[in-house]
C-alpha atoms as a PDB file:
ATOM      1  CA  UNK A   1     -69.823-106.126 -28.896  1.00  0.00           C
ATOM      2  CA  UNK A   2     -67.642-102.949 -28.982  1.00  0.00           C
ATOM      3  CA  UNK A   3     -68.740 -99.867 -27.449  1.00  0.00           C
ATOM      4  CA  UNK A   4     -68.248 -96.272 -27.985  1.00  0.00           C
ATOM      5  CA  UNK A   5     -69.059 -93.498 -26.541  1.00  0.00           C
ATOM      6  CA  UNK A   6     -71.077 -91.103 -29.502  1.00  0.00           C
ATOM      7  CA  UNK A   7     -69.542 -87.862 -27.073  1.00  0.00           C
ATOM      8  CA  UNK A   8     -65.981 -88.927 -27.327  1.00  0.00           C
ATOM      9  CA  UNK A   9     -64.401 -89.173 -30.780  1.00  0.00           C
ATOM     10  CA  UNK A  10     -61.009 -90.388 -29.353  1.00  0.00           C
ATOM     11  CA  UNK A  11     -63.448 -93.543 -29.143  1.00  0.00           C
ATOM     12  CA  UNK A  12     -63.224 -94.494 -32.112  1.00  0.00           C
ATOM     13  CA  UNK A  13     -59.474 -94.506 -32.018  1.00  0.00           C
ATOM     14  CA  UNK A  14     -59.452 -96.550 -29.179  1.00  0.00           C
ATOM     15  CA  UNK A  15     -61.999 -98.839 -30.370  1.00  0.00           C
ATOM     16  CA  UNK A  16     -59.261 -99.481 -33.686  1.00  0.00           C
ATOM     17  CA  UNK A  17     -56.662 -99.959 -31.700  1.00  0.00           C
ATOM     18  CA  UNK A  18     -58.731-102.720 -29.413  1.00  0.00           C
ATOM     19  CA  UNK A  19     -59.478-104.122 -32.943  1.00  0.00           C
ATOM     20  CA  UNK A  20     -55.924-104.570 -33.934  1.00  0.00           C
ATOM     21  CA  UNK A  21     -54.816-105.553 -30.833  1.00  0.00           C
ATOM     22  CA  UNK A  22     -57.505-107.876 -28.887  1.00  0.00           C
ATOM     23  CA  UNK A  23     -60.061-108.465 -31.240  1.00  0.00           C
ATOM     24  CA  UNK A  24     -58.936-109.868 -34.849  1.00  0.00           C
ATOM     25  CA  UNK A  25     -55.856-111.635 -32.980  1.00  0.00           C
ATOM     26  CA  UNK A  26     -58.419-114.040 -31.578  1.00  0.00           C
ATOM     27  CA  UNK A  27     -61.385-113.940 -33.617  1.00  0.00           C
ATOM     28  CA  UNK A  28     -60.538-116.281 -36.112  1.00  0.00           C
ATOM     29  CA  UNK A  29     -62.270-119.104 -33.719  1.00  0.00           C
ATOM     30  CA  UNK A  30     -65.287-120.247 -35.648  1.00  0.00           C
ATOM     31  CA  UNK A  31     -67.798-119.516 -32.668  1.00  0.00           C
ATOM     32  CA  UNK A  32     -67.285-115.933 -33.020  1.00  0.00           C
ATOM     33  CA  UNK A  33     -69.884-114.898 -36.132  1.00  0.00           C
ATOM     34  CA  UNK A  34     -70.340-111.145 -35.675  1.00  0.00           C
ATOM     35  CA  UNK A  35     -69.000-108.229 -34.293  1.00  0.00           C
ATOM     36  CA  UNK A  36     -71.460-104.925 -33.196  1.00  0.00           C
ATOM     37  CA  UNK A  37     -70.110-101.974 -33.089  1.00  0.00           C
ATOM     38  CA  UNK A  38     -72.677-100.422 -30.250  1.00  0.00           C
ATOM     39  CA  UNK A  39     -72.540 -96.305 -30.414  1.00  0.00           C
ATOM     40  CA  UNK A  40     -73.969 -95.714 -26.812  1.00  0.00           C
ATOM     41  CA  UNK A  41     -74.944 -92.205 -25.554  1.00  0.00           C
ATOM     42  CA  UNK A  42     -77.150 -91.058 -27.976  1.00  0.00           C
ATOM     43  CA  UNK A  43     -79.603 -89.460 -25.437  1.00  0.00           C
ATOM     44  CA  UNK A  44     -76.860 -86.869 -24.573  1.00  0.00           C
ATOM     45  CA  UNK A  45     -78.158 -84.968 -28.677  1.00  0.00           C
ATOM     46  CA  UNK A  46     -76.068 -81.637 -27.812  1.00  0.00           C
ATOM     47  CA  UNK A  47     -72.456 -83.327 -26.938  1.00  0.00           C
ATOM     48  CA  UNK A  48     -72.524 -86.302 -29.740  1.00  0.00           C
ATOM     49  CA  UNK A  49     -69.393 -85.786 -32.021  1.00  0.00           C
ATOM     50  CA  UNK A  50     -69.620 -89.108 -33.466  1.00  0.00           C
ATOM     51  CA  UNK A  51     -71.313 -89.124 -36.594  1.00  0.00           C
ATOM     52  CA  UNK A  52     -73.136 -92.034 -38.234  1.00  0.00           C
ATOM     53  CA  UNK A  53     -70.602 -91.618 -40.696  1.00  0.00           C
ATOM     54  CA  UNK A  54     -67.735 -92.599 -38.180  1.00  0.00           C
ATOM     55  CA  UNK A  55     -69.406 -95.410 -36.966  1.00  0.00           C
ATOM     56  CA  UNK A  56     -69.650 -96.899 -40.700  1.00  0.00           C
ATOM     57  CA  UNK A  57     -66.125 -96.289 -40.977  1.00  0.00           C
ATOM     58  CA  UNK A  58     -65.177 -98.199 -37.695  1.00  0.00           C
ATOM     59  CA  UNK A  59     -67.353-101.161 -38.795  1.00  0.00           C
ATOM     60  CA  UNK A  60     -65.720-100.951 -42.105  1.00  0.00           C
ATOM     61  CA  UNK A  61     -62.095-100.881 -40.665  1.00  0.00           C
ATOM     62  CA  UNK A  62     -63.337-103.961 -38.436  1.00  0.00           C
ATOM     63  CA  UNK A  63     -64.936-105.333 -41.402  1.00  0.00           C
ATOM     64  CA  UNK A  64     -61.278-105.081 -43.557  1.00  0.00           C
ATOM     65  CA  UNK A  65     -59.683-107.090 -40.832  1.00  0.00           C
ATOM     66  CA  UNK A  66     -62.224-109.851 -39.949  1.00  0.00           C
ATOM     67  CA  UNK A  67     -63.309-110.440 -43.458  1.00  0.00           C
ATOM     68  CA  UNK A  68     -65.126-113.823 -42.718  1.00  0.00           C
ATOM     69  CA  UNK A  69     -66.983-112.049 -39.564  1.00  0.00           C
ATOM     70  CA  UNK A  70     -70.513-110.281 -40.019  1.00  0.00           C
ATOM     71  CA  UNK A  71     -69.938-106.797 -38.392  1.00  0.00           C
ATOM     72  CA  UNK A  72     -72.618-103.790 -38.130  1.00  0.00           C
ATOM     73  CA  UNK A  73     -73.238-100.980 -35.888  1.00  0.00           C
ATOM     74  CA  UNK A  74     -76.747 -98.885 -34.145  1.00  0.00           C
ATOM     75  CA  UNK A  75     -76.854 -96.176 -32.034  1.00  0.00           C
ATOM     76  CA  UNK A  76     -78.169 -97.006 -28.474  1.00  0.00           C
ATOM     77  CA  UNK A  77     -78.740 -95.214 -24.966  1.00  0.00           C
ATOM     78  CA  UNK A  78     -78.455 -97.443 -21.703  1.00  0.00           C
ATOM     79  CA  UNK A  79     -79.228 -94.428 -19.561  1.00  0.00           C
ATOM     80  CA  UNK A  80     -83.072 -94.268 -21.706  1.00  0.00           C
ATOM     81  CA  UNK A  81     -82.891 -97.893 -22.935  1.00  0.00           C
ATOM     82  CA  UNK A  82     -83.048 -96.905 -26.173  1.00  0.00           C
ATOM     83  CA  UNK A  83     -82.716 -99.725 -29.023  1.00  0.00           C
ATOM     84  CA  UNK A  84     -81.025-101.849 -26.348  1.00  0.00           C
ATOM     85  CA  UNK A  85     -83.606-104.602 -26.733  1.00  0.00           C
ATOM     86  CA  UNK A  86     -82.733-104.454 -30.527  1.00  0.00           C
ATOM     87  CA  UNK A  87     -79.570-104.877 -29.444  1.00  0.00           C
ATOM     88  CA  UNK A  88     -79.498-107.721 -27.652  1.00  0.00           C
ATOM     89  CA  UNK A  89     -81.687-109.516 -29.932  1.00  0.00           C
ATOM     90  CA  UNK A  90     -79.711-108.495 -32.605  1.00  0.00           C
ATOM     91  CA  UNK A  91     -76.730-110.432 -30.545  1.00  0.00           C
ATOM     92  CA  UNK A  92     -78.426-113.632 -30.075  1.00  0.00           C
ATOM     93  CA  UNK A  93     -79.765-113.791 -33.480  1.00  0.00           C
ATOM     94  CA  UNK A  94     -76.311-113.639 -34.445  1.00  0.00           C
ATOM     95  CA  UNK A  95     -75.291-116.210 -31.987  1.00  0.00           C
ATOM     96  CA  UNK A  96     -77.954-118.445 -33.057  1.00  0.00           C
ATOM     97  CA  UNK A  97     -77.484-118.560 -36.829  1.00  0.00           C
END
């Protein structure tokens, strides 16, 4: 799971950077399946600069270097709880298949 914060664009940057440097390096090991792309904060309406449109583009990016790896993104609050349990179903699904 990556996370970024839906108030911060330099986010996304970072979350690119962590792709190219942590992420793709090691995910070639079979028991990795899927990467989320979690866009957390989205109770905070009036300060999100991160558009749906971003968040495509980030799992896109991730999708370009882990070609073999299911990747998708949702929106979610931890502060509300908001589409967490999707979340973390979502997760396990993944984990399970």
């Amino acid at each position: 799971m990556l996370m970024v914060d839906l108030a911060r664009q330099d986010t996304i940057q970072h979350a690119k950077n962590y792709i190219d440097d942590e992420i793709a390096p090691i995910v070639e090991n079979e028991r990795v399946k899927c990467i989320v792309v979690a866009g957390n904060k989205m109770d905070l309406k009036e300060q999100i600069v991160v558009s749906d449109a971003d968040l495509e583009d980030l799992a896109e990016y991730a999708r370009d270097r882990m070609p073999r790896k299911r990747v998708y993104w949702m929106k979610t609050s931890a502060k509300i709880m908001q589409s967490l349990e999707q979340l973390f179903n979502s997760l396990l699904e993944c984990i399970l298949s």
